[in-house]
PDB file of N, CA and C in Angstrom:
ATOM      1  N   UNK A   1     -32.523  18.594   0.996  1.00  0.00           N
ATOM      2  CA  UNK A   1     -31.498  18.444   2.012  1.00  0.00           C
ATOM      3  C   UNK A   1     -31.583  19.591   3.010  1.00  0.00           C
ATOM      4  N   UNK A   2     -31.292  19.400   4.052  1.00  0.00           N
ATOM      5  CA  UNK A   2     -31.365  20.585   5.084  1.00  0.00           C
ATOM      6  C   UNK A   2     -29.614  21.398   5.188  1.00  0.00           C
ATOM      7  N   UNK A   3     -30.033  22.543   5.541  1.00  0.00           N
ATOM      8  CA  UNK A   3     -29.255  23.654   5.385  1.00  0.00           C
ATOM      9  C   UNK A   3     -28.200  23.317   6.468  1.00  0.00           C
ATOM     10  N   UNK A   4     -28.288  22.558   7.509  1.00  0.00           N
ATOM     11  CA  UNK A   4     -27.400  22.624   8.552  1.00  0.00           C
ATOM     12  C   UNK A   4     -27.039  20.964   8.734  1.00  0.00           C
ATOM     13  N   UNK A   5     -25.791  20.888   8.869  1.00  0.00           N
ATOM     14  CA  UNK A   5     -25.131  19.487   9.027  1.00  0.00           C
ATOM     15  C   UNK A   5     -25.736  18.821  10.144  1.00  0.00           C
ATOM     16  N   UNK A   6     -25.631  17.707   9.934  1.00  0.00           N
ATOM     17  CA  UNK A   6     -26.244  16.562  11.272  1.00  0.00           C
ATOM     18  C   UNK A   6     -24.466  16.254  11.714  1.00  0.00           C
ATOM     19  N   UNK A   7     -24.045  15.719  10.634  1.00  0.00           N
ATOM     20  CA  UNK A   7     -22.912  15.265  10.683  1.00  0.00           C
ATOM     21  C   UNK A   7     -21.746  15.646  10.272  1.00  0.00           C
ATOM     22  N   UNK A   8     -20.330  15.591  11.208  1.00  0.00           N
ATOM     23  CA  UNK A   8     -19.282  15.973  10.219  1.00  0.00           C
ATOM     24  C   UNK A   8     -18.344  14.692   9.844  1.00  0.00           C
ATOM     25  N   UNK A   9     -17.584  15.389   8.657  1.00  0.00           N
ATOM     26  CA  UNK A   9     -16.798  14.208   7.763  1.00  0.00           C
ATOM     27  C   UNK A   9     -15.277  14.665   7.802  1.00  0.00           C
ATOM     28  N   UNK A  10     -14.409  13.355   8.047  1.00  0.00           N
ATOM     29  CA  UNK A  10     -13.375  14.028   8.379  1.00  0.00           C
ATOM     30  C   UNK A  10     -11.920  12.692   7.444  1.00  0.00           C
ATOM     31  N   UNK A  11     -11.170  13.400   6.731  1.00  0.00           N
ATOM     32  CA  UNK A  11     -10.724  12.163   6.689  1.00  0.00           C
ATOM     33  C   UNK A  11      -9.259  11.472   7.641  1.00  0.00           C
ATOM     34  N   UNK A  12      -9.006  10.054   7.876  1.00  0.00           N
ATOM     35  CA  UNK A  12      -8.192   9.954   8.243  1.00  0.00           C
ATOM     36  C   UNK A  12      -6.734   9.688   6.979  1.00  0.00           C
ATOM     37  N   UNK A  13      -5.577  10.073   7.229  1.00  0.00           N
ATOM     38  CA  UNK A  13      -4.285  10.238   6.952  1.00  0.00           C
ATOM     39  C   UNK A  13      -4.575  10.806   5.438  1.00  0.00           C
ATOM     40  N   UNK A  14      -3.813  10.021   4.185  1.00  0.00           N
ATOM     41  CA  UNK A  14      -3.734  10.440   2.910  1.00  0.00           C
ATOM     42  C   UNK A  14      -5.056   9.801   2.200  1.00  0.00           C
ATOM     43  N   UNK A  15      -5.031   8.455   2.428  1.00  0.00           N
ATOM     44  CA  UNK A  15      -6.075   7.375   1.809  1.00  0.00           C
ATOM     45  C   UNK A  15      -6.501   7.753   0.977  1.00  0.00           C
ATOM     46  N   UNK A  16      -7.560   8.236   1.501  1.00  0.00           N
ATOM     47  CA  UNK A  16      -8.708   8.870   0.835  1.00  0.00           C
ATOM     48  C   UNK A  16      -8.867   9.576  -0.068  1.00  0.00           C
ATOM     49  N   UNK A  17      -7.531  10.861  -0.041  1.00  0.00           N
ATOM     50  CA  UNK A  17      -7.423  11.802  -0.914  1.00  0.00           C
ATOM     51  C   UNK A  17      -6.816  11.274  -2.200  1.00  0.00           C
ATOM     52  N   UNK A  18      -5.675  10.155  -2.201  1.00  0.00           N
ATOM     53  CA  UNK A  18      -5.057   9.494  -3.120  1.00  0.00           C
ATOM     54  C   UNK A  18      -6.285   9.021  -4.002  1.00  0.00           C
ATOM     55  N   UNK A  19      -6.614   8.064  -3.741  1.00  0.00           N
ATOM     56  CA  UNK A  19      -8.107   7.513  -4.136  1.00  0.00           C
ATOM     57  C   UNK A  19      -9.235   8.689  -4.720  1.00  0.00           C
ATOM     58  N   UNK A  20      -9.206  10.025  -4.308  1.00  0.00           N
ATOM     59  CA  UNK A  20     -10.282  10.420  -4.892  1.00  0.00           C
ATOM     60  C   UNK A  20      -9.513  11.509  -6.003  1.00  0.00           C
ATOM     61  N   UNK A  21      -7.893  11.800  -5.624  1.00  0.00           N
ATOM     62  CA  UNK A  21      -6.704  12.849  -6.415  1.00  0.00           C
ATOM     63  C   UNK A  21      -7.074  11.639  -8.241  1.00  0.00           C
ATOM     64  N   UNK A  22      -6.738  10.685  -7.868  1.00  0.00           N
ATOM     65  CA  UNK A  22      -7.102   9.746  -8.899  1.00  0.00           C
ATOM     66  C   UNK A  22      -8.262   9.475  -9.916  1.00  0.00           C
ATOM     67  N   UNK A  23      -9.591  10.026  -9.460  1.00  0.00           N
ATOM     68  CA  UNK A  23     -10.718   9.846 -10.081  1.00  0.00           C
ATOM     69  C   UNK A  23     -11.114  11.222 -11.332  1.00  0.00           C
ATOM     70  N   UNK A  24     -12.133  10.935 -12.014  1.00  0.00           N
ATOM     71  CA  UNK A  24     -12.376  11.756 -13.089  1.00  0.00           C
ATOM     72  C   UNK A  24     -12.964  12.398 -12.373  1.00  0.00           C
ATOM     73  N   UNK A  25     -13.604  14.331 -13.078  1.00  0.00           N
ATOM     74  CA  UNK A  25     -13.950  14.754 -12.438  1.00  0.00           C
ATOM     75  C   UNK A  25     -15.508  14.336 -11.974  1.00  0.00           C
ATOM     76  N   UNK A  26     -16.274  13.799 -13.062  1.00  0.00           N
ATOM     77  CA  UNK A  26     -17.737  13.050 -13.171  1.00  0.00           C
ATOM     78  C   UNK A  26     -17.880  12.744 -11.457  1.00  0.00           C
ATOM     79  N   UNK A  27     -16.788  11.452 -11.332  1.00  0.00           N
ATOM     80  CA  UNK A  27     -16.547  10.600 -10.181  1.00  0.00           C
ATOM     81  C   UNK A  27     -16.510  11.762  -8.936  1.00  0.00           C
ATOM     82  N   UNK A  28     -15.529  12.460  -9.211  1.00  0.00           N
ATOM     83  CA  UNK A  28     -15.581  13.378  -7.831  1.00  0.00           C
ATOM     84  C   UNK A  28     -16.723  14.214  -7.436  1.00  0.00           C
ATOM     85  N   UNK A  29     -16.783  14.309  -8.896  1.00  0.00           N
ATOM     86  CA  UNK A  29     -18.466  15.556  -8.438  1.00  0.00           C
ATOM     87  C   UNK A  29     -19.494  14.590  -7.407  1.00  0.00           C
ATOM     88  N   UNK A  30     -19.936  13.184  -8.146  1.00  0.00           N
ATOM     89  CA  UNK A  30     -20.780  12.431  -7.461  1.00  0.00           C
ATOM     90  C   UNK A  30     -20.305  12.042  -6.216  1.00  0.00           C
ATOM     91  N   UNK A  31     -18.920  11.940  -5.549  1.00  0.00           N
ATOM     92  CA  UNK A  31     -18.368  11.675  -4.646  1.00  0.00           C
ATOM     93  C   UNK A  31     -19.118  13.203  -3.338  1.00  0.00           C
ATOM     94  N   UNK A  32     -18.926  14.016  -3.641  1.00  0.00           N
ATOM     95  CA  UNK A  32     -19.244  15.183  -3.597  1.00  0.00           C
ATOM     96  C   UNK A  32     -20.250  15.406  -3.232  1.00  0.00           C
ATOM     97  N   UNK A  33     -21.198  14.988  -3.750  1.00  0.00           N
ATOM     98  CA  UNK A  33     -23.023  14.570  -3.856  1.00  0.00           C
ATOM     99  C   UNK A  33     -23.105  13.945  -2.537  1.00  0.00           C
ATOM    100  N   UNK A  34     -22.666  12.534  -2.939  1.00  0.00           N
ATOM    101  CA  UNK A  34     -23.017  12.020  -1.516  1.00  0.00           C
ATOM    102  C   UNK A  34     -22.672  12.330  -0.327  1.00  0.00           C
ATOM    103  N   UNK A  35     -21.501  13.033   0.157  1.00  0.00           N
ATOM    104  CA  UNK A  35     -20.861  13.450   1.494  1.00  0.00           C
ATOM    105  C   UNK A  35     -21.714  14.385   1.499  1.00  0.00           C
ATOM    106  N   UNK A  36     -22.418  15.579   0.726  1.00  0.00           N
ATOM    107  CA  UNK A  36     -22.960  16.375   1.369  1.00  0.00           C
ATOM    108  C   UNK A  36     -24.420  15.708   1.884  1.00  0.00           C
ATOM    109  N   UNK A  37     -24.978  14.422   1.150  1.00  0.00           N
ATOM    110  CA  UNK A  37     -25.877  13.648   1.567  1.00  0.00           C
ATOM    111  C   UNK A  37     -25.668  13.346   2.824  1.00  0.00           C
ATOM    112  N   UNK A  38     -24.517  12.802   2.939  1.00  0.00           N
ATOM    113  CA  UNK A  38     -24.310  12.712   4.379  1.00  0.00           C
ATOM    114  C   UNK A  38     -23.723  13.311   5.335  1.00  0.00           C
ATOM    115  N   UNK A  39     -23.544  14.369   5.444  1.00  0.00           N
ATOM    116  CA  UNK A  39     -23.359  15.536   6.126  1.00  0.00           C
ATOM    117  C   UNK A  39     -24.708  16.020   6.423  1.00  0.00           C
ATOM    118  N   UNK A  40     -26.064  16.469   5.754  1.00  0.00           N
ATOM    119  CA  UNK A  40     -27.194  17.072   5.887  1.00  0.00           C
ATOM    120  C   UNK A  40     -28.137  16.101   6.255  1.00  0.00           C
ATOM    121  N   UNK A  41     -28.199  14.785   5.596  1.00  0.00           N
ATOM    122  CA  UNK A  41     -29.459  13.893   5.929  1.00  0.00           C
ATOM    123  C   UNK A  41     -29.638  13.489   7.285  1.00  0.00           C
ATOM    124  N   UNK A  42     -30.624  13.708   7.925  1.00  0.00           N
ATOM    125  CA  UNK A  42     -30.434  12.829   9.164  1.00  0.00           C
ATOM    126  C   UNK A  42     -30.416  11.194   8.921  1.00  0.00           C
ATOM    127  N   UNK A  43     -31.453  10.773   8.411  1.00  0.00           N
ATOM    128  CA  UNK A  43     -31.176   8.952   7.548  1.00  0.00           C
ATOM    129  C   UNK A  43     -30.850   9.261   6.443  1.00  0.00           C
ATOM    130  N   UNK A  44     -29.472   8.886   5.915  1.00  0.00           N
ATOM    131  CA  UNK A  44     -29.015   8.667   4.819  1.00  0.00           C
ATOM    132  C   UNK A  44     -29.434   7.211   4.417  1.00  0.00           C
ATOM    133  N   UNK A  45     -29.726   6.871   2.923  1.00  0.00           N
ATOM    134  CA  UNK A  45     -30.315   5.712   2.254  1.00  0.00           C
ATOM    135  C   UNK A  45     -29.408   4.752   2.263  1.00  0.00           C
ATOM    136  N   UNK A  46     -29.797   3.285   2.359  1.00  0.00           N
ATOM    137  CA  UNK A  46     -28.867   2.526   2.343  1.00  0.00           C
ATOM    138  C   UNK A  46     -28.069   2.666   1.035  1.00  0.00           C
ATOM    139  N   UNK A  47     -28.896   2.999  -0.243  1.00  0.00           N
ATOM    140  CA  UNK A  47     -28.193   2.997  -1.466  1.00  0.00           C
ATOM    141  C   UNK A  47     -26.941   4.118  -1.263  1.00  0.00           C
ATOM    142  N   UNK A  48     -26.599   4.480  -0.440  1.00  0.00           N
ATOM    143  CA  UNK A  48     -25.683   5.895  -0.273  1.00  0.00           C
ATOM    144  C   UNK A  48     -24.563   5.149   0.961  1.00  0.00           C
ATOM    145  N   UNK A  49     -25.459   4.597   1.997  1.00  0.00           N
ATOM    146  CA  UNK A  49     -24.588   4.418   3.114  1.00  0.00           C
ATOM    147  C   UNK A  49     -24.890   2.902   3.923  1.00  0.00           C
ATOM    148  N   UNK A  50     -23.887   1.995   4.039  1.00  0.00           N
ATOM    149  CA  UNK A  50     -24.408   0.846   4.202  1.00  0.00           C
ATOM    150  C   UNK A  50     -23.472   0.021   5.167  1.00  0.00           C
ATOM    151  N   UNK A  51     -24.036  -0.443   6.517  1.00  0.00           N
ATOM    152  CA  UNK A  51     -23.422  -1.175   7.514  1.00  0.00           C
ATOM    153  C   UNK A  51     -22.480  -2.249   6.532  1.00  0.00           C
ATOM    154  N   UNK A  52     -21.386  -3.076   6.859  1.00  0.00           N
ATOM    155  CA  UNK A  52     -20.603  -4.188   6.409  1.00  0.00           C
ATOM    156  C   UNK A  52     -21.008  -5.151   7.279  1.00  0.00           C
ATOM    157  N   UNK A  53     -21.549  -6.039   7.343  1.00  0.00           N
ATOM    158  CA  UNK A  53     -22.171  -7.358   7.923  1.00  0.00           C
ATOM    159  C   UNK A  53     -20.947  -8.168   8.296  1.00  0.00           C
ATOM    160  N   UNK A  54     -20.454  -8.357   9.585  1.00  0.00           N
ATOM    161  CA  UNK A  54     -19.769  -8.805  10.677  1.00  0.00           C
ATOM    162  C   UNK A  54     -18.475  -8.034  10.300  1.00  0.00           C
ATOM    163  N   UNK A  55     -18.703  -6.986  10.623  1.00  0.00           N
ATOM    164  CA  UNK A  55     -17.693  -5.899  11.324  1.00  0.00           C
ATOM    165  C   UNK A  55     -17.922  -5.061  12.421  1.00  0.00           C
ATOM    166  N   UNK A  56     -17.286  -4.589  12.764  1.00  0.00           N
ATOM    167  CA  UNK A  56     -17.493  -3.576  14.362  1.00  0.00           C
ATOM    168  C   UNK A  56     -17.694  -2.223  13.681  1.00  0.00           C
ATOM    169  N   UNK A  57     -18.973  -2.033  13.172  1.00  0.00           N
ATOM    170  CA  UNK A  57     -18.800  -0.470  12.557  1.00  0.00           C
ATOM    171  C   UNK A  57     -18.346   0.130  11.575  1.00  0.00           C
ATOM    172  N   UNK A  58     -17.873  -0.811  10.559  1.00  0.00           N
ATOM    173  CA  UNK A  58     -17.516  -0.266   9.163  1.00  0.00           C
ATOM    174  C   UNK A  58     -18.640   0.071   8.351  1.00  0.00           C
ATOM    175  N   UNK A  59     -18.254   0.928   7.616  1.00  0.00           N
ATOM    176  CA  UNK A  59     -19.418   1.284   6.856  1.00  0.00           C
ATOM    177  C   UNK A  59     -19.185   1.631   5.112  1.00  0.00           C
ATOM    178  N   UNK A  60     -19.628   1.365   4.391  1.00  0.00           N
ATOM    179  CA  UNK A  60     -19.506   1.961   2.679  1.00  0.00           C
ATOM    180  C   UNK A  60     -20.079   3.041   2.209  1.00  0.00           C
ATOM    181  N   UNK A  61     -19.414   3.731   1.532  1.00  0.00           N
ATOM    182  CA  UNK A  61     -20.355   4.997   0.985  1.00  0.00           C
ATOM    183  C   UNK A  61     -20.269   4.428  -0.089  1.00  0.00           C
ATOM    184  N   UNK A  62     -21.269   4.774  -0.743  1.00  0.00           N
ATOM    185  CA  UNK A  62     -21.565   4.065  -2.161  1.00  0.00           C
ATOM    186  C   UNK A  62     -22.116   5.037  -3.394  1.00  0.00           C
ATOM    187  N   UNK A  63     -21.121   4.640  -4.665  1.00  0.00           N
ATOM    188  CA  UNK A  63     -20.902   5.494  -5.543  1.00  0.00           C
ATOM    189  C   UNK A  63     -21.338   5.110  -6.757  1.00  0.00           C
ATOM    190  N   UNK A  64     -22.067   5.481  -7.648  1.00  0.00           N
ATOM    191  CA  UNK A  64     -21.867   4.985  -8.697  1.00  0.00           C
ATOM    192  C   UNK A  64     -22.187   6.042 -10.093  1.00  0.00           C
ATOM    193  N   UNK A  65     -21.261   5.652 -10.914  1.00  0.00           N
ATOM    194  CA  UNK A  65     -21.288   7.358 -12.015  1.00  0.00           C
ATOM    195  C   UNK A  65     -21.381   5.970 -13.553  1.00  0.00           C
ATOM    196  N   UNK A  66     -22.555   6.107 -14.188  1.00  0.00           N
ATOM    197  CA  UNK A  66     -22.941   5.502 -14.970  1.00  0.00           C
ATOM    198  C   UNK A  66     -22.600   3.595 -14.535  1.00  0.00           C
ATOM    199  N   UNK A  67     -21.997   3.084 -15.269  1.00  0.00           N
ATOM    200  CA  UNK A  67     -21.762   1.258 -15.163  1.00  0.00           C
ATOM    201  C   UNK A  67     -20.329   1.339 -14.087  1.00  0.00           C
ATOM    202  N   UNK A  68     -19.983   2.566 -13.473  1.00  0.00           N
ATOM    203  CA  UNK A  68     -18.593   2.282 -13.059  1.00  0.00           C
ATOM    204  C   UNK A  68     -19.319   2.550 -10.839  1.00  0.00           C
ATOM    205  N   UNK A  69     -18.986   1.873 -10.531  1.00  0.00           N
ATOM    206  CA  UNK A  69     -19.185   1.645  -8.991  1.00  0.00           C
ATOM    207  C   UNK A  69     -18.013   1.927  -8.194  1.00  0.00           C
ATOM    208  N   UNK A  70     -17.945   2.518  -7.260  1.00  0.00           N
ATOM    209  CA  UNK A  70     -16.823   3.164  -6.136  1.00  0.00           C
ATOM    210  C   UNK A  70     -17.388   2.934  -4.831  1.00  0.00           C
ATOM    211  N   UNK A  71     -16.127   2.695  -3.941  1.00  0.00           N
ATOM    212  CA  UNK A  71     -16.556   2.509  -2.656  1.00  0.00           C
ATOM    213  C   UNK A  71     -15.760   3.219  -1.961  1.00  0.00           C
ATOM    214  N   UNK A  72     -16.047   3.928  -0.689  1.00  0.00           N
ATOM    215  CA  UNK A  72     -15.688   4.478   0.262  1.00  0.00           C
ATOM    216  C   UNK A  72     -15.324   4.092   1.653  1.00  0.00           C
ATOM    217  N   UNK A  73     -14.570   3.249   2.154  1.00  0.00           N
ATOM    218  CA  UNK A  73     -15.127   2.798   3.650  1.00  0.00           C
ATOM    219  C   UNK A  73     -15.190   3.962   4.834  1.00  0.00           C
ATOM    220  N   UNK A  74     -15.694   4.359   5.700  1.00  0.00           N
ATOM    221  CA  UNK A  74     -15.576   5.413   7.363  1.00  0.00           C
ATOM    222  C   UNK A  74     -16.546   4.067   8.284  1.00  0.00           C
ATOM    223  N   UNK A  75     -16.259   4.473   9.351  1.00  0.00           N
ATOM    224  CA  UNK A  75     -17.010   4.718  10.802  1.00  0.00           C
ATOM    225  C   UNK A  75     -17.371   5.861  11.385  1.00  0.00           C
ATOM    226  N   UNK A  76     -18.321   5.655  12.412  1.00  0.00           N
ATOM    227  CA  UNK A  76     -18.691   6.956  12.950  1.00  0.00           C
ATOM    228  C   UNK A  76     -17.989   6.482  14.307  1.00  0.00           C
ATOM    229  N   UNK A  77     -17.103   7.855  14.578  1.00  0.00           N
ATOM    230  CA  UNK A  77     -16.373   8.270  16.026  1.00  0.00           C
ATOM    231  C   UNK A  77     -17.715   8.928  16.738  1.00  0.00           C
ATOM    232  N   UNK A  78     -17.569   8.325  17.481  1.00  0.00           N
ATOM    233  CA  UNK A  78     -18.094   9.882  19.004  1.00  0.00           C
ATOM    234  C   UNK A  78     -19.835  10.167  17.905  1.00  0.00           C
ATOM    235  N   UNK A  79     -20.132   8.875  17.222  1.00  0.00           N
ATOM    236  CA  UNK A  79     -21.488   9.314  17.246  1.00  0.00           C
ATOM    237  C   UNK A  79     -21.666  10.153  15.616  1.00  0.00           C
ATOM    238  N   UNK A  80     -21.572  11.845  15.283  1.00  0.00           N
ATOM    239  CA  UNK A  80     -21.953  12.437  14.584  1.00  0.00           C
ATOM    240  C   UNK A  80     -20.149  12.885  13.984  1.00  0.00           C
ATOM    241  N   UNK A  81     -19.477  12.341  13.835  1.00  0.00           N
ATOM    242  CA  UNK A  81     -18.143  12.620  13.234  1.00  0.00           C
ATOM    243  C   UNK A  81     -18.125  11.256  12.242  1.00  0.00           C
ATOM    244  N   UNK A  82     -17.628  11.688  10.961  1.00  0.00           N
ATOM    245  CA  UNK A  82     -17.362  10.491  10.378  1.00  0.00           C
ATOM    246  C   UNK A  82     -16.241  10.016   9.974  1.00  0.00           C
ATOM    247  N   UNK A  83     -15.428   8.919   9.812  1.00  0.00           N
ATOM    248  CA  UNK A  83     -14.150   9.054   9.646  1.00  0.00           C
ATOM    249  C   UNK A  83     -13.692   8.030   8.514  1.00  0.00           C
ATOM    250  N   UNK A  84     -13.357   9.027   7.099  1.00  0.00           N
ATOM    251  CA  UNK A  84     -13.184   8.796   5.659  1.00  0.00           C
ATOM    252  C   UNK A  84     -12.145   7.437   5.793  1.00  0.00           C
ATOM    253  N   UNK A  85     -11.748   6.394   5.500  1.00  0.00           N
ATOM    254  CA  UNK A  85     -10.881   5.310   4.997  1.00  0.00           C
ATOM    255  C   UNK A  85     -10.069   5.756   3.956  1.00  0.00           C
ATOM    256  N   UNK A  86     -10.080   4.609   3.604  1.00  0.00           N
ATOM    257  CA  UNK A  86      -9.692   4.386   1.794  1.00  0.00           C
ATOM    258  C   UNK A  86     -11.112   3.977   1.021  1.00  0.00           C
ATOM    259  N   UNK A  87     -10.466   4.346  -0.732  1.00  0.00           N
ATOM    260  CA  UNK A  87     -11.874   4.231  -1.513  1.00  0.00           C
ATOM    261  C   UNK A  87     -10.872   2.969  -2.912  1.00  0.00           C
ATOM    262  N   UNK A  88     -11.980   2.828  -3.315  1.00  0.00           N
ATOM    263  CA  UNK A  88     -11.645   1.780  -4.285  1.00  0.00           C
ATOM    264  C   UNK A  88     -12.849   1.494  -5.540  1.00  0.00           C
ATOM    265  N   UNK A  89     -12.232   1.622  -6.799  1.00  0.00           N
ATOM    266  CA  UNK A  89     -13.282   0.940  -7.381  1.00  0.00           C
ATOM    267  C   UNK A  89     -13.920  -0.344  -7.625  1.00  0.00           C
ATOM    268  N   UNK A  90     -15.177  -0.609  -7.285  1.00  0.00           N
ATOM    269  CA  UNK A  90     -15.800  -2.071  -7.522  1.00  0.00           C
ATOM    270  C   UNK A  90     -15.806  -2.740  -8.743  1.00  0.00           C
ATOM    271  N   UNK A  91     -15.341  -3.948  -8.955  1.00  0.00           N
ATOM    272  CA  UNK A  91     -15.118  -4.502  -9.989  1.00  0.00           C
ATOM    273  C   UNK A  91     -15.772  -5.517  -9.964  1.00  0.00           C
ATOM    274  N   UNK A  92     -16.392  -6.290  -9.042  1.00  0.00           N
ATOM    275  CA  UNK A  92     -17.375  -7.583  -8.700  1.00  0.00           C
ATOM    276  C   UNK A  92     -18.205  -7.248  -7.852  1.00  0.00           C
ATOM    277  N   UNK A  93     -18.978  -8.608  -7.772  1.00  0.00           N
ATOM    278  CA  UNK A  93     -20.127  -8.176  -7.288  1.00  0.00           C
ATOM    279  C   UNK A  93     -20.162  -8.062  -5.637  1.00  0.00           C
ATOM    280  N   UNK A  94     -19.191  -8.746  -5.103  1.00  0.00           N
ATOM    281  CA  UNK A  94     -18.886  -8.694  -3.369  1.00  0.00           C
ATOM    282  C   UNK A  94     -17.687  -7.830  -3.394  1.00  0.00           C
ATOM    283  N   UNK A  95     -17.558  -6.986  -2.364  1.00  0.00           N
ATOM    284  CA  UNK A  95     -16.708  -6.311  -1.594  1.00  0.00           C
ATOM    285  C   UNK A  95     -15.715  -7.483  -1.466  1.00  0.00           C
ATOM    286  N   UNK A  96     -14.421  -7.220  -2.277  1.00  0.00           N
ATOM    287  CA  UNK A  96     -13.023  -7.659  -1.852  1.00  0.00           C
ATOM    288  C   UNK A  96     -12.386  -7.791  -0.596  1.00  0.00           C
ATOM    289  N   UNK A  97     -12.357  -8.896  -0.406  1.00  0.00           N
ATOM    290  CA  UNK A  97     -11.920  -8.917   1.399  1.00  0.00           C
ATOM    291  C   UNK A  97     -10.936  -8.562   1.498  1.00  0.00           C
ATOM    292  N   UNK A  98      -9.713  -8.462   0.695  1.00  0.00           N
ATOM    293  CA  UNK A  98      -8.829  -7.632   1.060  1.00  0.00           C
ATOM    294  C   UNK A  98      -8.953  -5.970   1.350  1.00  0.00           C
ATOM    295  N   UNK A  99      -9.811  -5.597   0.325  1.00  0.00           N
ATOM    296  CA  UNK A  99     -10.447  -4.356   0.630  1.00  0.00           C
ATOM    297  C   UNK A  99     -10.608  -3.928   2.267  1.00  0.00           C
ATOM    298  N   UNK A 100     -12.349  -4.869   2.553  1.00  0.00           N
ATOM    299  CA  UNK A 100     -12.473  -4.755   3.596  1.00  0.00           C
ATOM    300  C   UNK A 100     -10.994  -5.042   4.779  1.00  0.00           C
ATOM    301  N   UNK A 101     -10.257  -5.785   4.507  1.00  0.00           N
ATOM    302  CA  UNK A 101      -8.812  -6.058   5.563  1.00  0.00           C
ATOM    303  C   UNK A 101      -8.100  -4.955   5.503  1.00  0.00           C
ATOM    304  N   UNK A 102      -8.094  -3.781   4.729  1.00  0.00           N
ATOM    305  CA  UNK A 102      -7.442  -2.968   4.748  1.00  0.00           C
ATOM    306  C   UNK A 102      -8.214  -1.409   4.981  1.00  0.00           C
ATOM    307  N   UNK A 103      -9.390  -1.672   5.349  1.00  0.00           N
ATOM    308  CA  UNK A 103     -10.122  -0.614   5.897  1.00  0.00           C
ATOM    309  C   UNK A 103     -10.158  -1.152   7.438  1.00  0.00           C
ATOM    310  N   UNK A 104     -10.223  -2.189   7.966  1.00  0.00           N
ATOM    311  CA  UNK A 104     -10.310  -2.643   9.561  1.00  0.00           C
ATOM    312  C   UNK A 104      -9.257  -2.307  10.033  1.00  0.00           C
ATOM    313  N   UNK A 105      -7.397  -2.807   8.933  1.00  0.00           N
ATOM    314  CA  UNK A 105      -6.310  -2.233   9.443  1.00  0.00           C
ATOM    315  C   UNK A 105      -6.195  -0.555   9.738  1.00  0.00           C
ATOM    316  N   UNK A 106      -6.982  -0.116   8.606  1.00  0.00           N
ATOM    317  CA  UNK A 106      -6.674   1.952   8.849  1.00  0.00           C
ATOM    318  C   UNK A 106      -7.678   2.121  10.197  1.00  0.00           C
ATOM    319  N   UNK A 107      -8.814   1.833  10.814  1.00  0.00           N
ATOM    320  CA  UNK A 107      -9.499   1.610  11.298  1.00  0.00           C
ATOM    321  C   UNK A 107      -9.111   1.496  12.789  1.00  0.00           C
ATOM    322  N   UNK A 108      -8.390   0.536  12.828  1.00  0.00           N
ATOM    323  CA  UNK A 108      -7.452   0.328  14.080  1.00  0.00           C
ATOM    324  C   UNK A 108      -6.284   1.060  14.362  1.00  0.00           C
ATOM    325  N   UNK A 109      -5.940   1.841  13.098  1.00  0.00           N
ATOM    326  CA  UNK A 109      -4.327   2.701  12.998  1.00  0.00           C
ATOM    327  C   UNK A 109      -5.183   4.287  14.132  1.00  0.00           C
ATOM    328  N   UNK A 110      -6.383   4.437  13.143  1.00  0.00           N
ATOM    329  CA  UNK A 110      -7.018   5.610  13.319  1.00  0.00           C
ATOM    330  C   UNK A 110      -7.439   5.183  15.387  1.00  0.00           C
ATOM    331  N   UNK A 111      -7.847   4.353  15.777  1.00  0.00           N
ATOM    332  CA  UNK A 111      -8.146   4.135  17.232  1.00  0.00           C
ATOM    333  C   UNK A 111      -6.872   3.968  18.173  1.00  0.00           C
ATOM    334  N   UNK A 112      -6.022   3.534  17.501  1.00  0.00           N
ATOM    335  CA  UNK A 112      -4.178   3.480  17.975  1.00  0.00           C
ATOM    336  C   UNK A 112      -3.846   4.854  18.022  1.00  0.00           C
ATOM    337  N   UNK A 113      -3.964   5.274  17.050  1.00  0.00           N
ATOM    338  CA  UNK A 113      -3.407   7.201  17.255  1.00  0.00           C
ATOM    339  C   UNK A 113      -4.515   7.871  18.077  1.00  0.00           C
ATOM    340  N   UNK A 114      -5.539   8.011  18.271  1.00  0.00           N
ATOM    341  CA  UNK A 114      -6.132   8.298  18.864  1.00  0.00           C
ATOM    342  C   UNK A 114      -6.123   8.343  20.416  1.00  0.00           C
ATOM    343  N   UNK A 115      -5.642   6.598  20.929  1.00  0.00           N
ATOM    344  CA  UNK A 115      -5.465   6.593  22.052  1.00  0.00           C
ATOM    345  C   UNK A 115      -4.026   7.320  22.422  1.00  0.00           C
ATOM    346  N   UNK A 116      -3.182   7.233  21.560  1.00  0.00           N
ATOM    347  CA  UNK A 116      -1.914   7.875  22.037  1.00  0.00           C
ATOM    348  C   UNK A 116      -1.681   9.092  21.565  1.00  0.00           C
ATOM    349  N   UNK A 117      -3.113  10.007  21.372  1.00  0.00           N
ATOM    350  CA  UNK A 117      -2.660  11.865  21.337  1.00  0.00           C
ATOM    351  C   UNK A 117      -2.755  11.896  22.288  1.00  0.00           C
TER     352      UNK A 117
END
């Protein structure tokens, strides 16, 4: 990994932190792993970081600590900023559309506040 960030990671509101305040430490360490993956990599692997197929820019960080799978949703703002969602553990084999409906809603909260700082 290289010594100097490509990218920064940022999260929006509580989400995220609830979701990860919740996990074992195993889970967080590997959580951990990958953000600095993606903070330093210039191409991060799809197995790490992965477009959502017909969305405007959502994206998954992708977790997995033995048989147990975690997901992360962000977008990238302004390019090299990344901006943390909510996380959830995977229990099937497709991404829960409610899931995804509730990362497009924070998504739009995060571009709503934005326009009105």
């Amino acid at each position: 990994m290289a010594d100097k960030p490509v990218r920064h990671v940022v999260v929006f509101r509580r989400y995220f932190w609830d979701f990860y305040d919740a996990q074992t430490g195993a889970v967080q360490k590997k959580i951990d792993y990958v953000f600095d993956l993606l903070r330093t990599l210039p191409q991060v692997p799809e197995k790490f970081l992965k477009h959502l197929e017909g969305t405007d820019g959502l994206y998954e960080i992708r977790v997995e600590v033995g048989s147990n799978i975690f997901r992360v949703f962000c977008f990238f703002d302004e390019g090299k900023l990344v901006v943390l969602l909510n996380g959830f553990q995977k229990k099937t084999n497709r991404t829960p559309k409610q899931e995804i409906s509730r990362a497009l809603r924070l998504k739009d909260e995060y571009d709503e506040a934005k326009r009105t700082a």
